[in-house]
PDB file of N, CA and C in Angstrom:
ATOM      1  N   UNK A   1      63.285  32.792 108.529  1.00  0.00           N
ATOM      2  CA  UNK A   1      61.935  32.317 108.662  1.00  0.00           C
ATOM      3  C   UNK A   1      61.769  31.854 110.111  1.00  0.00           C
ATOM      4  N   UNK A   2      60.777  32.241 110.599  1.00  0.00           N
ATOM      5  CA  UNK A   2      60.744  31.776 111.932  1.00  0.00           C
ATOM      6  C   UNK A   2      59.829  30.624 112.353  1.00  0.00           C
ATOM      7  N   UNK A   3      60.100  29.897 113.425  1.00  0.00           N
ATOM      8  CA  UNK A   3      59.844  28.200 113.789  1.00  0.00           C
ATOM      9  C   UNK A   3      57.988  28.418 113.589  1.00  0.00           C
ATOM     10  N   UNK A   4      57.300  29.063 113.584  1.00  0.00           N
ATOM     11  CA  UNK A   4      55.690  29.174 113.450  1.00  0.00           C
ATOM     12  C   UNK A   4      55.751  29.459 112.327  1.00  0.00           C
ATOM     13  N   UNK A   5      56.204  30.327 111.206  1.00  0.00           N
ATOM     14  CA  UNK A   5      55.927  29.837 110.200  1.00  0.00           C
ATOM     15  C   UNK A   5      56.126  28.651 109.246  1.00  0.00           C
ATOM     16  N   UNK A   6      57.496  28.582 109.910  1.00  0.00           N
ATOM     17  CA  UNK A   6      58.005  27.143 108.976  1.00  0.00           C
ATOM     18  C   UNK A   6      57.393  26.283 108.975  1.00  0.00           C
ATOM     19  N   UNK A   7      56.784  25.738 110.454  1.00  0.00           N
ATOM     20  CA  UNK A   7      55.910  25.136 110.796  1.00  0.00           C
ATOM     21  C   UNK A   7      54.687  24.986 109.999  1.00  0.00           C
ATOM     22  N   UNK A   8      53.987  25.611 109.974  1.00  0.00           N
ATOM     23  CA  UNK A   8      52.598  25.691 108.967  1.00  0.00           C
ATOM     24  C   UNK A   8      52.941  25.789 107.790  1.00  0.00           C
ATOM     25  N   UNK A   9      54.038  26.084 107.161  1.00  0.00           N
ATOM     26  CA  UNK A   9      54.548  25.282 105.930  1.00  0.00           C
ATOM     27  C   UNK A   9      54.577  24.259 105.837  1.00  0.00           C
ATOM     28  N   UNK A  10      55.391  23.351 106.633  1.00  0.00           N
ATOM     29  CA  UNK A  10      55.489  22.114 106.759  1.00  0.00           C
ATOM     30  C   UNK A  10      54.254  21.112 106.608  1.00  0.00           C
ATOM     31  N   UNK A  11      53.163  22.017 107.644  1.00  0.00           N
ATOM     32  CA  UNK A  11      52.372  20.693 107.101  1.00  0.00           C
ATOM     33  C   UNK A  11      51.524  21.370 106.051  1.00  0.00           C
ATOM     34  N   UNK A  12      51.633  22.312 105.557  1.00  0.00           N
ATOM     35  CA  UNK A  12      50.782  22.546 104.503  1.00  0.00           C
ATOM     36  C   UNK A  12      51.363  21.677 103.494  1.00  0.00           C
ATOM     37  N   UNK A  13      52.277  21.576 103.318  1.00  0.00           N
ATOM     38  CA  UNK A  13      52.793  20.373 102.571  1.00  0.00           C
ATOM     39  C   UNK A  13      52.911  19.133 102.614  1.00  0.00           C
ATOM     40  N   UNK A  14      52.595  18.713 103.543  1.00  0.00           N
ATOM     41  CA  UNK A  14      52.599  17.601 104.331  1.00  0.00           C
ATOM     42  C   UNK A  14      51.056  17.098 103.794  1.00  0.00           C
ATOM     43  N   UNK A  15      50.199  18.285 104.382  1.00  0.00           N
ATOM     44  CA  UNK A  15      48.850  17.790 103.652  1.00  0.00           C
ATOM     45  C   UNK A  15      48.935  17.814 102.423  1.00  0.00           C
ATOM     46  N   UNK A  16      49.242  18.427 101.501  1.00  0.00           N
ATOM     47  CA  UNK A  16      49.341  18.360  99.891  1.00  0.00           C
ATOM     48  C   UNK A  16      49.767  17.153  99.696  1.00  0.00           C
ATOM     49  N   UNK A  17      50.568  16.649 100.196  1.00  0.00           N
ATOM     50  CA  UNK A  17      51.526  14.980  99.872  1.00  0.00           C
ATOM     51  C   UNK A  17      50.394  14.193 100.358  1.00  0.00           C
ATOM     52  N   UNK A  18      49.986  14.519 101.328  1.00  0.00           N
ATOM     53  CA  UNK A  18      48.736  13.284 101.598  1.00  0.00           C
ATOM     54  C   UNK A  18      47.091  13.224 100.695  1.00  0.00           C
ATOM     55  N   UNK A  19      47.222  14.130 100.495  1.00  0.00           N
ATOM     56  CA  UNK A  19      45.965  14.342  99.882  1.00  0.00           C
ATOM     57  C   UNK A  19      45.839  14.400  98.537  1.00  0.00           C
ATOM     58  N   UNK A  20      47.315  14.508  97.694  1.00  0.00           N
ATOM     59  CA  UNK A  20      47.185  14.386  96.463  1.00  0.00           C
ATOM     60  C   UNK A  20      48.064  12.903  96.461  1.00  0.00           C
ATOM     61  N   UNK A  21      48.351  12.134  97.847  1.00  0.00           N
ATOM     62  CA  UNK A  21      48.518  10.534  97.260  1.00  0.00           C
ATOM     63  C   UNK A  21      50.043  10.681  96.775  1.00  0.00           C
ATOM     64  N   UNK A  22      50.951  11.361  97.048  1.00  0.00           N
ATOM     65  CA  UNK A  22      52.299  11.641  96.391  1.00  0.00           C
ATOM     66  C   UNK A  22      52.787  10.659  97.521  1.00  0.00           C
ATOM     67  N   UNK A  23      53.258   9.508  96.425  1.00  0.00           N
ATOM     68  CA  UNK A  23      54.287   8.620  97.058  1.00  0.00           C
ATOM     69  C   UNK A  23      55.489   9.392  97.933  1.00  0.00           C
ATOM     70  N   UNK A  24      55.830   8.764  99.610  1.00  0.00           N
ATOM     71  CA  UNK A  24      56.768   9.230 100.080  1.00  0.00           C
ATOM     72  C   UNK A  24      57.944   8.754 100.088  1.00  0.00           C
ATOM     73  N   UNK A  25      58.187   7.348 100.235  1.00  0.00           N
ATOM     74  CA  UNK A  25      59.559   6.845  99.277  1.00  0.00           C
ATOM     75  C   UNK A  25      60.370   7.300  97.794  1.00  0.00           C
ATOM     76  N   UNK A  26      61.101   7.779  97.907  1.00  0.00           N
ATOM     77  CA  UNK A  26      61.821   8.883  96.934  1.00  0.00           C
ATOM     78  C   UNK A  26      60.810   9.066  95.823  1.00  0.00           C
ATOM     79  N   UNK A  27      60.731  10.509  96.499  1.00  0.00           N
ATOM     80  CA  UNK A  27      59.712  10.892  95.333  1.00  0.00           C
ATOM     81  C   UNK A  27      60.625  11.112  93.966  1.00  0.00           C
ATOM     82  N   UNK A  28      60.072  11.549  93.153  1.00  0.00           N
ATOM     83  CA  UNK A  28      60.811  12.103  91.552  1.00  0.00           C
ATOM     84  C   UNK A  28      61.116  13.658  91.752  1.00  0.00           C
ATOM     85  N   UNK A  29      62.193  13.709  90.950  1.00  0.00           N
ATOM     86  CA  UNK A  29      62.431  15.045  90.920  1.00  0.00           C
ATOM     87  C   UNK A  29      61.471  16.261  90.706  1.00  0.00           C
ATOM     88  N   UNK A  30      60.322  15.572  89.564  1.00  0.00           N
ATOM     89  CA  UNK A  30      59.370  16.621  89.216  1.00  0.00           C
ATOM     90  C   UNK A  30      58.589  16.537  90.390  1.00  0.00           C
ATOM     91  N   UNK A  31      58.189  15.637  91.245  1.00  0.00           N
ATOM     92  CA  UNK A  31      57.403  15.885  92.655  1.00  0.00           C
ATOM     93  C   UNK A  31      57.906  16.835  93.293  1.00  0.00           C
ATOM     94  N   UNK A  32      59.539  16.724  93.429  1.00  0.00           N
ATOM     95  CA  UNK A  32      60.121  17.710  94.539  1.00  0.00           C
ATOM     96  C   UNK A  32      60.383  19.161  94.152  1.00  0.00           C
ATOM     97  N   UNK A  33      60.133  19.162  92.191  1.00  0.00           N
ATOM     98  CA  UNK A  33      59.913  20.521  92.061  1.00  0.00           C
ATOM     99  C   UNK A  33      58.746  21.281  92.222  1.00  0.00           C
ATOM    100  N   UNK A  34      57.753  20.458  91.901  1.00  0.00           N
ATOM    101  CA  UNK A  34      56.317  20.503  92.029  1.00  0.00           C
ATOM    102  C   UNK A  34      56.063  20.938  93.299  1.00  0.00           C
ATOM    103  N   UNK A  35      56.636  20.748  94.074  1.00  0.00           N
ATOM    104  CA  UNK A  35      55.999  20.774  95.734  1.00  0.00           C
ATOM    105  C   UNK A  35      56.711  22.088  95.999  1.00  0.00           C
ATOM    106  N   UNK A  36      58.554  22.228  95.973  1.00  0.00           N
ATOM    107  CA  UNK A  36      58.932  23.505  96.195  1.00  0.00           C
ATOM    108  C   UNK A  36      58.377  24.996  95.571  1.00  0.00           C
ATOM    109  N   UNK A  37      57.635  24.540  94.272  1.00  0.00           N
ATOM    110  CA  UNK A  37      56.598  25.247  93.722  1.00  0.00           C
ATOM    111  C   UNK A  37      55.743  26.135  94.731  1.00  0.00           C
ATOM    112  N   UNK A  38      54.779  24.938  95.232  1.00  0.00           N
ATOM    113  CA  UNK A  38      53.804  25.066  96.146  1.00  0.00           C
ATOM    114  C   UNK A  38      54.492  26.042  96.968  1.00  0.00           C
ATOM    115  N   UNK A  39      55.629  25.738  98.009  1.00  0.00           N
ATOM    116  CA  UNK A  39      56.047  26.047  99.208  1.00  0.00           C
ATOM    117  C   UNK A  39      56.536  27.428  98.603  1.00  0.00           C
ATOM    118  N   UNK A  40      56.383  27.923  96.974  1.00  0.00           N
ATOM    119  CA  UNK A  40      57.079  29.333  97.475  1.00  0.00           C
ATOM    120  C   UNK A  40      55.645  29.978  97.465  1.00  0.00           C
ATOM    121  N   UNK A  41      54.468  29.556  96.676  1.00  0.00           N
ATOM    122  CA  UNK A  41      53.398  30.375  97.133  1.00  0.00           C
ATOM    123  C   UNK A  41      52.640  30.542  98.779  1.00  0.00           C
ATOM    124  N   UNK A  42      53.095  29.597  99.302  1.00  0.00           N
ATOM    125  CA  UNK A  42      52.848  29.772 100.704  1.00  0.00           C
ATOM    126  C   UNK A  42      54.275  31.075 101.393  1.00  0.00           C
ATOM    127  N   UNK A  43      54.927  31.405 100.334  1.00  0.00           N
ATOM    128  CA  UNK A  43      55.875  32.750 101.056  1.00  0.00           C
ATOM    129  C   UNK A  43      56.666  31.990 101.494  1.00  0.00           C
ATOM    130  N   UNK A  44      57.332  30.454 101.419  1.00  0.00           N
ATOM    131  CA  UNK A  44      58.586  30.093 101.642  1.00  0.00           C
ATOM    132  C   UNK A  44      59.863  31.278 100.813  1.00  0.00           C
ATOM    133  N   UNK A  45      60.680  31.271 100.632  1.00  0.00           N
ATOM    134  CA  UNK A  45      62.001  32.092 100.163  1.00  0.00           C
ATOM    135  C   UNK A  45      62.399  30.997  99.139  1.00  0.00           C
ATOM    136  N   UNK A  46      62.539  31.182  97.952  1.00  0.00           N
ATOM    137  CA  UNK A  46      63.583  30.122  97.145  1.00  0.00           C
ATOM    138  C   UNK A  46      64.353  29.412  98.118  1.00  0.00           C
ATOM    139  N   UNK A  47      65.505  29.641  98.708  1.00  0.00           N
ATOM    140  CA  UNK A  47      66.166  29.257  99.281  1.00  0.00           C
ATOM    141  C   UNK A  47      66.172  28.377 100.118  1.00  0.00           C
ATOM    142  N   UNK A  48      65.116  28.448 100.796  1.00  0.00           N
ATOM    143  CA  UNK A  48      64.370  27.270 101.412  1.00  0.00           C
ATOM    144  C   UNK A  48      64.075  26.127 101.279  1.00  0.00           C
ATOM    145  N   UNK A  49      63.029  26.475 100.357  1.00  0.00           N
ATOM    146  CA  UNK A  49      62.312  25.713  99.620  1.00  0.00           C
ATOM    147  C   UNK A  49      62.561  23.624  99.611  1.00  0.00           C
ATOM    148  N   UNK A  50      63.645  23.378  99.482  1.00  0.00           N
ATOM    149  CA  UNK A  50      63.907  22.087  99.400  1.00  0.00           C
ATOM    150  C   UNK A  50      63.788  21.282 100.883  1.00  0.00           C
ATOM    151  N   UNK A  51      64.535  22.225 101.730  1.00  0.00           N
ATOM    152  CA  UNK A  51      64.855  22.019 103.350  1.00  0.00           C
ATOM    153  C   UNK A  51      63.252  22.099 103.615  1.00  0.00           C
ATOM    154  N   UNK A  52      62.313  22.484 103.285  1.00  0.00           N
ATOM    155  CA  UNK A  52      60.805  22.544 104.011  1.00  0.00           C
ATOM    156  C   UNK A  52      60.621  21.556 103.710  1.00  0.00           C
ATOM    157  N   UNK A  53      60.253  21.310 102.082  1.00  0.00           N
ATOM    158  CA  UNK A  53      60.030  20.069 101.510  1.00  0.00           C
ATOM    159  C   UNK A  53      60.119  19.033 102.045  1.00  0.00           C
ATOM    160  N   UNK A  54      61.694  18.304 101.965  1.00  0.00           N
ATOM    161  CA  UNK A  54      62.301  17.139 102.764  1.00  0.00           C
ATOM    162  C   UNK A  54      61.646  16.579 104.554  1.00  0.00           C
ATOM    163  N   UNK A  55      61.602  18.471 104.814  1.00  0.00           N
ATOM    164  CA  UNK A  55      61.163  18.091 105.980  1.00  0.00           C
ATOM    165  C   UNK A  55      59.700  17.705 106.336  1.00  0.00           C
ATOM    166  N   UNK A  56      59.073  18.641 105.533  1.00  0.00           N
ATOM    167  CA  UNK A  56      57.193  17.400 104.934  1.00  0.00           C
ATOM    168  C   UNK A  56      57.572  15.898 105.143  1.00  0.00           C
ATOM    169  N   UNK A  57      58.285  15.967 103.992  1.00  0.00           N
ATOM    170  CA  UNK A  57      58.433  14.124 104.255  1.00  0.00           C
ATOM    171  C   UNK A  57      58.754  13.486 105.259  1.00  0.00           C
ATOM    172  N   UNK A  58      59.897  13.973 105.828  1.00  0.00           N
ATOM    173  CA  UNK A  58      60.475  13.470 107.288  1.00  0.00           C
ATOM    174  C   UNK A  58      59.021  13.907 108.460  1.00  0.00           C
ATOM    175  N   UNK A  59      58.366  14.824 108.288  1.00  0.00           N
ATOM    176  CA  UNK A  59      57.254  14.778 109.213  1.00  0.00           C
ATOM    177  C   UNK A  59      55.673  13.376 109.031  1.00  0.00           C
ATOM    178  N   UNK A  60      56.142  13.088 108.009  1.00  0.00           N
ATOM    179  CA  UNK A  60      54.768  11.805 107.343  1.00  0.00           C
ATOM    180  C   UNK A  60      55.547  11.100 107.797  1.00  0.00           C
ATOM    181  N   UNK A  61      56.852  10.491 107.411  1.00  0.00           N
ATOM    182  CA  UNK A  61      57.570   9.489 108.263  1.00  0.00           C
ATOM    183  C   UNK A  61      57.016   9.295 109.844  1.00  0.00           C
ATOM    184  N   UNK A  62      57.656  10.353 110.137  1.00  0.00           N
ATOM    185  CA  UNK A  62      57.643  10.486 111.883  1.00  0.00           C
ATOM    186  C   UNK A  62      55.938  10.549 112.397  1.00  0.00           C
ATOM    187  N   UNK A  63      55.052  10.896 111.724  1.00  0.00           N
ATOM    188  CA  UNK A  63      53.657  11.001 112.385  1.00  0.00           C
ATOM    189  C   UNK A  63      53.211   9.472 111.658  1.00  0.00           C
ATOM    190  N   UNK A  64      53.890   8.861 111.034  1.00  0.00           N
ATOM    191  CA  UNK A  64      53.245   7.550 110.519  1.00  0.00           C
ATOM    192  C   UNK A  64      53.784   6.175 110.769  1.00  0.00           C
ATOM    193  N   UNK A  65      54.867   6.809 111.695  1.00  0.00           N
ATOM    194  CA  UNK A  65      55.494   5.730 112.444  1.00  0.00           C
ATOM    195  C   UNK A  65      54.796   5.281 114.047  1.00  0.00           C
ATOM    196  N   UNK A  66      54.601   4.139 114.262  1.00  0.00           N
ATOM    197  CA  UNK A  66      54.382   3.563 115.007  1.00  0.00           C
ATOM    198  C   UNK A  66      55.155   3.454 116.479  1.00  0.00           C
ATOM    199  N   UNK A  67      55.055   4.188 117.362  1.00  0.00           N
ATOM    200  CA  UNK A  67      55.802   3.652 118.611  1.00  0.00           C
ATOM    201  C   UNK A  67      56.985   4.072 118.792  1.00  0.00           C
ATOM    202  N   UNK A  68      57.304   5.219 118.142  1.00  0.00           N
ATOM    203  CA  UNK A  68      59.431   4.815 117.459  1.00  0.00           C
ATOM    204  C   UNK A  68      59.401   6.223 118.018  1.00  0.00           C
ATOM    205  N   UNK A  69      60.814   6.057 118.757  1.00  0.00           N
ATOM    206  CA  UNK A  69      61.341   7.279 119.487  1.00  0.00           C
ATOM    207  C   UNK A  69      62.504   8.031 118.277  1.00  0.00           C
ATOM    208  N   UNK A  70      61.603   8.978 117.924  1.00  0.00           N
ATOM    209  CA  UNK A  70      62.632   9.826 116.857  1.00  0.00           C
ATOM    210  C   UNK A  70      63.960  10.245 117.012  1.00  0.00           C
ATOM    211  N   UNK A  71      64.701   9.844 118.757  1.00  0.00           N
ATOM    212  CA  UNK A  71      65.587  10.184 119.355  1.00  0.00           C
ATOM    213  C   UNK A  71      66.636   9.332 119.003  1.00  0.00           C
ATOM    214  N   UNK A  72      65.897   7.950 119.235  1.00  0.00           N
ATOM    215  CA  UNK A  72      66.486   6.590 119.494  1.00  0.00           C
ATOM    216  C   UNK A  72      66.416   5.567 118.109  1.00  0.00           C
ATOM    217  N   UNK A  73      65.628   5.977 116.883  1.00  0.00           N
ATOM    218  CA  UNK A  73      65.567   5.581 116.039  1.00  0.00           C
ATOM    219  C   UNK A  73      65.587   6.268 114.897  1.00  0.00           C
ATOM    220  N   UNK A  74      66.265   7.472 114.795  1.00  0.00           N
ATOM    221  CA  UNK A  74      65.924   8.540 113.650  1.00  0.00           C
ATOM    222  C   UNK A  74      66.738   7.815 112.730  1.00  0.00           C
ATOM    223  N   UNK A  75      67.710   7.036 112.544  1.00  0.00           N
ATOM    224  CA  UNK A  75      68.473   6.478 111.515  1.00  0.00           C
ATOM    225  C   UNK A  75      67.608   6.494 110.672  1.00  0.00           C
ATOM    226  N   UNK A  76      66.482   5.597 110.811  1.00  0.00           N
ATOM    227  CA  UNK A  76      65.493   4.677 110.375  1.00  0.00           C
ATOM    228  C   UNK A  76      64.955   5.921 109.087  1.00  0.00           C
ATOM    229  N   UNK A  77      64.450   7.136 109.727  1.00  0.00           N
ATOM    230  CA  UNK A  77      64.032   8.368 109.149  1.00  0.00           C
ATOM    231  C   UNK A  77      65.054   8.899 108.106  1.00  0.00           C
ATOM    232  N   UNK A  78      65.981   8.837 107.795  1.00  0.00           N
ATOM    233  CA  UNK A  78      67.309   9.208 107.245  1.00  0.00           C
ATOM    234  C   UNK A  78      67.865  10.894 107.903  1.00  0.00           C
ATOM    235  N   UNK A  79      67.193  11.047 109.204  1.00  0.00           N
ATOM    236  CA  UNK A  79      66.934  12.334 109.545  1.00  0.00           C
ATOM    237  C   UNK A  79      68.491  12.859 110.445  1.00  0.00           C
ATOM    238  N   UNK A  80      69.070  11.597 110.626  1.00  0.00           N
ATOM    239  CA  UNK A  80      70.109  11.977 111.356  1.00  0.00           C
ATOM    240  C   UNK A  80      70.690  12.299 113.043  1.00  0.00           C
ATOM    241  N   UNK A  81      69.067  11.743 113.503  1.00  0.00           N
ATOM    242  CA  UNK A  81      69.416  12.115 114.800  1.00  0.00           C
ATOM    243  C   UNK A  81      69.853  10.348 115.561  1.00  0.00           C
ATOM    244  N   UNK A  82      70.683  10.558 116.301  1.00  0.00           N
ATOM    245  CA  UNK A  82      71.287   9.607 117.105  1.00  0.00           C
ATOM    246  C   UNK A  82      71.664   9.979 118.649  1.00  0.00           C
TER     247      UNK A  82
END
């Protein structure tokens, strides 16, 4: 999958989570099936599917954070960057 599409996956999901109000603190399993749902009719690959997801969330994190260098504080994100 290449970085422009993934991309507009991402926030197509991203908007779905915002707009249908889907709590982003651990969602439920049926949210995260519910959503990988979504992401295969947008032509995600099964395989994918979870890694887009997660990364929706990690993108509401990061666009809803305040001031915070994703470089210098990704702990915070559970995203892993240090």
């Amino acid at each position: 999958m290449d970085d422009s599409f993934r991309n507009q996956c991402i926030d197509k999901i991203a908007i779905k989570i915002t707009d249908e109000k889907i709590p982003t603190d651990e969602p439920s399993s049926e949210i995260l099936d519910y959503l990988q749902k979504f992401a295969i009719t947008l032509g995600v690959d099964i395989s994918n599917t979870e890694e887009v997801v997660n990364e929706a969330f990690l993108y509401i994190a990061m666009k809803n954070a305040k001031d915070i260098d994703p470089l210098t504080k990704g702990d915070e994100f559970g995203a892993g960057f240090s």
